[in-house]
N, C-alpha and C. Protein backbone atom coordinates (compact mmCIF):
# COMPACT_ATOMS: atom_id res chain seq x y z
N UNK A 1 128.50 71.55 93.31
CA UNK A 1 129.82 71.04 92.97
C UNK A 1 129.76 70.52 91.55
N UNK A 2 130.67 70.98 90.40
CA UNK A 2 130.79 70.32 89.38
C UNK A 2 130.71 69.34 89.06
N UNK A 3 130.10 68.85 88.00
CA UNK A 3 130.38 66.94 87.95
C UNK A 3 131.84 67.22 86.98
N UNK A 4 132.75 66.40 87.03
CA UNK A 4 133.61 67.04 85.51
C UNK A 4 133.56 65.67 85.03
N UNK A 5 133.22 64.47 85.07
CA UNK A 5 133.14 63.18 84.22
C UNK A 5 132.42 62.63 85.23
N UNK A 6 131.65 60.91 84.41
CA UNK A 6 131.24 60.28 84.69
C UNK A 6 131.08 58.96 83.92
N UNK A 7 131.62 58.07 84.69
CA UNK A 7 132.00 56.36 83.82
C UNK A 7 131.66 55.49 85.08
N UNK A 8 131.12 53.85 84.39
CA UNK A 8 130.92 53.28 85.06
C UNK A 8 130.13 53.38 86.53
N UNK A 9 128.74 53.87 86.22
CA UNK A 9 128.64 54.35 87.90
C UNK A 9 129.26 55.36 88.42
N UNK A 10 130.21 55.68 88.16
CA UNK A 10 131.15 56.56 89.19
C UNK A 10 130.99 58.02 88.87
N UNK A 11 131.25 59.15 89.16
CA UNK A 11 130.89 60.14 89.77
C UNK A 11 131.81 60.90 90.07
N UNK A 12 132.89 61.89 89.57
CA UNK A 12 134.20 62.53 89.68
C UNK A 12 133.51 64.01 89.77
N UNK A 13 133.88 64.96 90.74
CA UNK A 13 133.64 65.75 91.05
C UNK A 13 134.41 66.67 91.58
N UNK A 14 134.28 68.41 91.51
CA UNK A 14 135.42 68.86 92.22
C UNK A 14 134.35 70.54 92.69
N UNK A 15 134.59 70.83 94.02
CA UNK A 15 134.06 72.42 94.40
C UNK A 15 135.24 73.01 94.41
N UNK A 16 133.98 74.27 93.96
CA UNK A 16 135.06 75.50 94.05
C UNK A 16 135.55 75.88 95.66
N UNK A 17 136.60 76.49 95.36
CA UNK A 17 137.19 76.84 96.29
C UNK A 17 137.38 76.02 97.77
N UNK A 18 137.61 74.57 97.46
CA UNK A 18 137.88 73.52 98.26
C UNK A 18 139.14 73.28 99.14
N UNK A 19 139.62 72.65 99.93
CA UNK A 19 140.27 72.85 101.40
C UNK A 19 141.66 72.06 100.28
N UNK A 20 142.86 72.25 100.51
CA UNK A 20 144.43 71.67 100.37
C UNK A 20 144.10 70.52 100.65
N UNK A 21 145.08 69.34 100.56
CA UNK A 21 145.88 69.86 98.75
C UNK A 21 144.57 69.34 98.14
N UNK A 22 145.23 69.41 96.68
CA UNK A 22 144.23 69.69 95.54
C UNK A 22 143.90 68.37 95.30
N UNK A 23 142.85 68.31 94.76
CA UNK A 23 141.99 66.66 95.11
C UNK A 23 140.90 66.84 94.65
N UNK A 24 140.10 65.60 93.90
CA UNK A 24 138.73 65.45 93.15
C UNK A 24 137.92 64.28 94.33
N UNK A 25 136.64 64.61 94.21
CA UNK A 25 135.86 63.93 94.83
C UNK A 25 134.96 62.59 93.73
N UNK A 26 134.92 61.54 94.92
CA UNK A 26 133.88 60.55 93.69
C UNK A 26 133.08 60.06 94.40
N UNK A 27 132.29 60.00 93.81
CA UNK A 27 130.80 58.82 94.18
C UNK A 27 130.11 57.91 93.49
N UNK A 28 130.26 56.92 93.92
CA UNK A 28 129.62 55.21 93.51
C UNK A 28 129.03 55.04 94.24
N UNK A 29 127.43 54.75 93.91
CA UNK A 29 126.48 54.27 94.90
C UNK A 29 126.40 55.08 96.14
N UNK A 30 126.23 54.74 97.23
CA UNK A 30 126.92 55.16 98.85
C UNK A 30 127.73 55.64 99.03
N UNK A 31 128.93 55.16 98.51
CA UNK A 31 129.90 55.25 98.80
C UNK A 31 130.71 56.37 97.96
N UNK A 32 131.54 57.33 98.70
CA UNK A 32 132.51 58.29 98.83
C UNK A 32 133.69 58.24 99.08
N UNK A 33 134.28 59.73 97.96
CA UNK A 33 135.89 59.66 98.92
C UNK A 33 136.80 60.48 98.15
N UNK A 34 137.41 61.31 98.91
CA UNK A 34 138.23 61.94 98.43
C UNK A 34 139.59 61.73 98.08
N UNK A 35 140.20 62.12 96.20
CA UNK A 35 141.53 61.63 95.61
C UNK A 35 142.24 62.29 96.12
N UNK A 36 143.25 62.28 95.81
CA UNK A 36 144.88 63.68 95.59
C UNK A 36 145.38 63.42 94.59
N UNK A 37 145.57 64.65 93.96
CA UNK A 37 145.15 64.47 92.54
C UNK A 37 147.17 64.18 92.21
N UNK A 38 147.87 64.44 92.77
CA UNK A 38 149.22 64.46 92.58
C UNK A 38 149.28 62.89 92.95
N UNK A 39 148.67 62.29 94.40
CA UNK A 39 149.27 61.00 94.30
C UNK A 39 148.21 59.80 94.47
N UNK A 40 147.41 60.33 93.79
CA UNK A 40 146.13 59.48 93.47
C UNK A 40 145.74 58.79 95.30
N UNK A 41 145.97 59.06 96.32
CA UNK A 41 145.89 58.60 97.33
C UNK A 41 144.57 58.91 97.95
N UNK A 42 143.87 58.06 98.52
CA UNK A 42 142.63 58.42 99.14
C UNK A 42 142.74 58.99 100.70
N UNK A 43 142.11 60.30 100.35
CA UNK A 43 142.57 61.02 101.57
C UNK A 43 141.28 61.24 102.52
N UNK A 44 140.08 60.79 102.13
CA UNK A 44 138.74 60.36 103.60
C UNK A 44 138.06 60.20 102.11
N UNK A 45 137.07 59.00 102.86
CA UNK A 45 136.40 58.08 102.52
C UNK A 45 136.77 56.51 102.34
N UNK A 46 135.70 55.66 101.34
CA UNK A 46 136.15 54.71 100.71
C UNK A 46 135.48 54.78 99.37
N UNK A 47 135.92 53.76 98.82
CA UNK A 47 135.42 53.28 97.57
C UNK A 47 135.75 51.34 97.67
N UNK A 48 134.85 50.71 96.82
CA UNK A 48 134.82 49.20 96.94
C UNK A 48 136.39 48.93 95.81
N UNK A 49 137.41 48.15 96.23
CA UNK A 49 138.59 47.89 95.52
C UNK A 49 138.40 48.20 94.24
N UNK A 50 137.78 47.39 93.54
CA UNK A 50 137.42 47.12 92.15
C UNK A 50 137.00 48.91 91.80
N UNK A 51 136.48 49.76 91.98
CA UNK A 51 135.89 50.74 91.74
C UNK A 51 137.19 51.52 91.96
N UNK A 52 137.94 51.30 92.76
CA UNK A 52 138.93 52.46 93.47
C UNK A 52 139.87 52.20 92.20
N UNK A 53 140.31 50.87 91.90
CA UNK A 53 141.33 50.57 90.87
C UNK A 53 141.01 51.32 89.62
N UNK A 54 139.51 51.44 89.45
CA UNK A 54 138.91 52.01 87.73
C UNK A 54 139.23 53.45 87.61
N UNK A 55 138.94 54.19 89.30
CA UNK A 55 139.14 55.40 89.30
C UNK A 55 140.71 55.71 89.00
N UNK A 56 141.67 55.51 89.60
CA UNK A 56 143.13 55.80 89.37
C UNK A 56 143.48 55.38 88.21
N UNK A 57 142.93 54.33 87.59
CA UNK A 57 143.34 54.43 86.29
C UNK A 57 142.78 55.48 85.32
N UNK A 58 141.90 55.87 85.50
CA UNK A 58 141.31 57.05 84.65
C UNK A 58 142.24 58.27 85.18
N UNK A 59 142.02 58.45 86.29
CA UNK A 59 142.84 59.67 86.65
C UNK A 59 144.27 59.80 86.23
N UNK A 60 145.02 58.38 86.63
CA UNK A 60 146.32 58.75 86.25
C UNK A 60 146.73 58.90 84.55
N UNK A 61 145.60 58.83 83.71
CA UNK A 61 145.52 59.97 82.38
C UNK A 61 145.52 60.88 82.15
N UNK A 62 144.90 61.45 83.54
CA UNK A 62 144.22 62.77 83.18
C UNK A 62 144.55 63.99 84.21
N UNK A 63 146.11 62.97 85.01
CA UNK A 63 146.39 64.45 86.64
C UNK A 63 146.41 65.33 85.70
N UNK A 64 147.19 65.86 84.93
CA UNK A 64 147.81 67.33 84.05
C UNK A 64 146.38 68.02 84.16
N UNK A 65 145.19 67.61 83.64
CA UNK A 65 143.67 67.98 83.45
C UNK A 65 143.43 68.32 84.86
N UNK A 66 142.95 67.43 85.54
CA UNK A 66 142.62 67.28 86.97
C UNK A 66 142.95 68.55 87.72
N UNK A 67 144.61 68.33 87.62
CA UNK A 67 145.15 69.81 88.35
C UNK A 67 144.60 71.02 87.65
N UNK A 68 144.74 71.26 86.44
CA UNK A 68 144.16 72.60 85.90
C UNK A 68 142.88 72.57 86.41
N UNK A 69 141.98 71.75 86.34
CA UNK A 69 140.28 71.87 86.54
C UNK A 69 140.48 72.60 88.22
N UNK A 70 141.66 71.90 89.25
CA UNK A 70 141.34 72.45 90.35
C UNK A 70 141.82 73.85 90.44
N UNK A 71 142.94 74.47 89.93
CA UNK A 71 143.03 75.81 89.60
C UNK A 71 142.14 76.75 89.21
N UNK A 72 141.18 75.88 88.35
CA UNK A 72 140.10 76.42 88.02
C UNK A 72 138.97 77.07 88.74
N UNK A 73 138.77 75.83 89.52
CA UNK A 73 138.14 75.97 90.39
C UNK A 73 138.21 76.82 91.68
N UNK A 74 139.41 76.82 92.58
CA UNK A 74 139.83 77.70 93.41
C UNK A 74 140.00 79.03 92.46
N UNK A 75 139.47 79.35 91.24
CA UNK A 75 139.46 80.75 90.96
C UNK A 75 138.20 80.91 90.19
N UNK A 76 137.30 80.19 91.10
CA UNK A 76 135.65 80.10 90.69
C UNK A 76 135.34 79.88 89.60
N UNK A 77 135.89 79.09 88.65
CA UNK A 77 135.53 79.19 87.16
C UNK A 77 135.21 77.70 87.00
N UNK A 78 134.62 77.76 85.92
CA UNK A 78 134.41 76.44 85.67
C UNK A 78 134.94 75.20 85.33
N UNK A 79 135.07 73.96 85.46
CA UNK A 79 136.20 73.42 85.28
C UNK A 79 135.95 72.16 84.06
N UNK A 80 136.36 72.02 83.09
CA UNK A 80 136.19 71.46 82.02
C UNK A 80 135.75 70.14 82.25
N UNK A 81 134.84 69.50 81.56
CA UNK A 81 134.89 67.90 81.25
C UNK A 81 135.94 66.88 81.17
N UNK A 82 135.94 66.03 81.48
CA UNK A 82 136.91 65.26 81.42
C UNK A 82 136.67 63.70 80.77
């Protein structure tokens, strides 16, 4: 699975050709969990508050990115840095 960034500990990630809707994965420490990349909503896992807040704020910079990287991805290609 791609890494496409990494800040603070954290760990943003996305596979190819991954299950609806479109969504990035993260990991801090232990702990896991899957975004949606349209409504930043955690759709399985967790993350510790403080960590979850750092992530959506980064993301909600970068959905426009996010979504292309997952297009990307569901068409096996690689998906840019972030």
């Amino acid at each position: 699975m791609p890494t496409i960034a990494e800040f603070g500990g954290v760990r943003v990630m996305m596979f190819h050709r991954d299950h609806l809707p479109p969504h990035f994965h993260v990991e801090y420490g232990d702990d896991e969990a899957e975004l949606a990349i349209a409504t930043l909503e955690v759709l399985a896992g967790s993350l510790p508050p403080a960590v979850l807040r750092k992530v959506r704020e980064w993301a909600s910079t970068r959905q426009a990115a996010l979504a292309l990287n997952w297009v990307k991805c569901q068409s096996h290609m690689q998906p840019d840095k972030l």
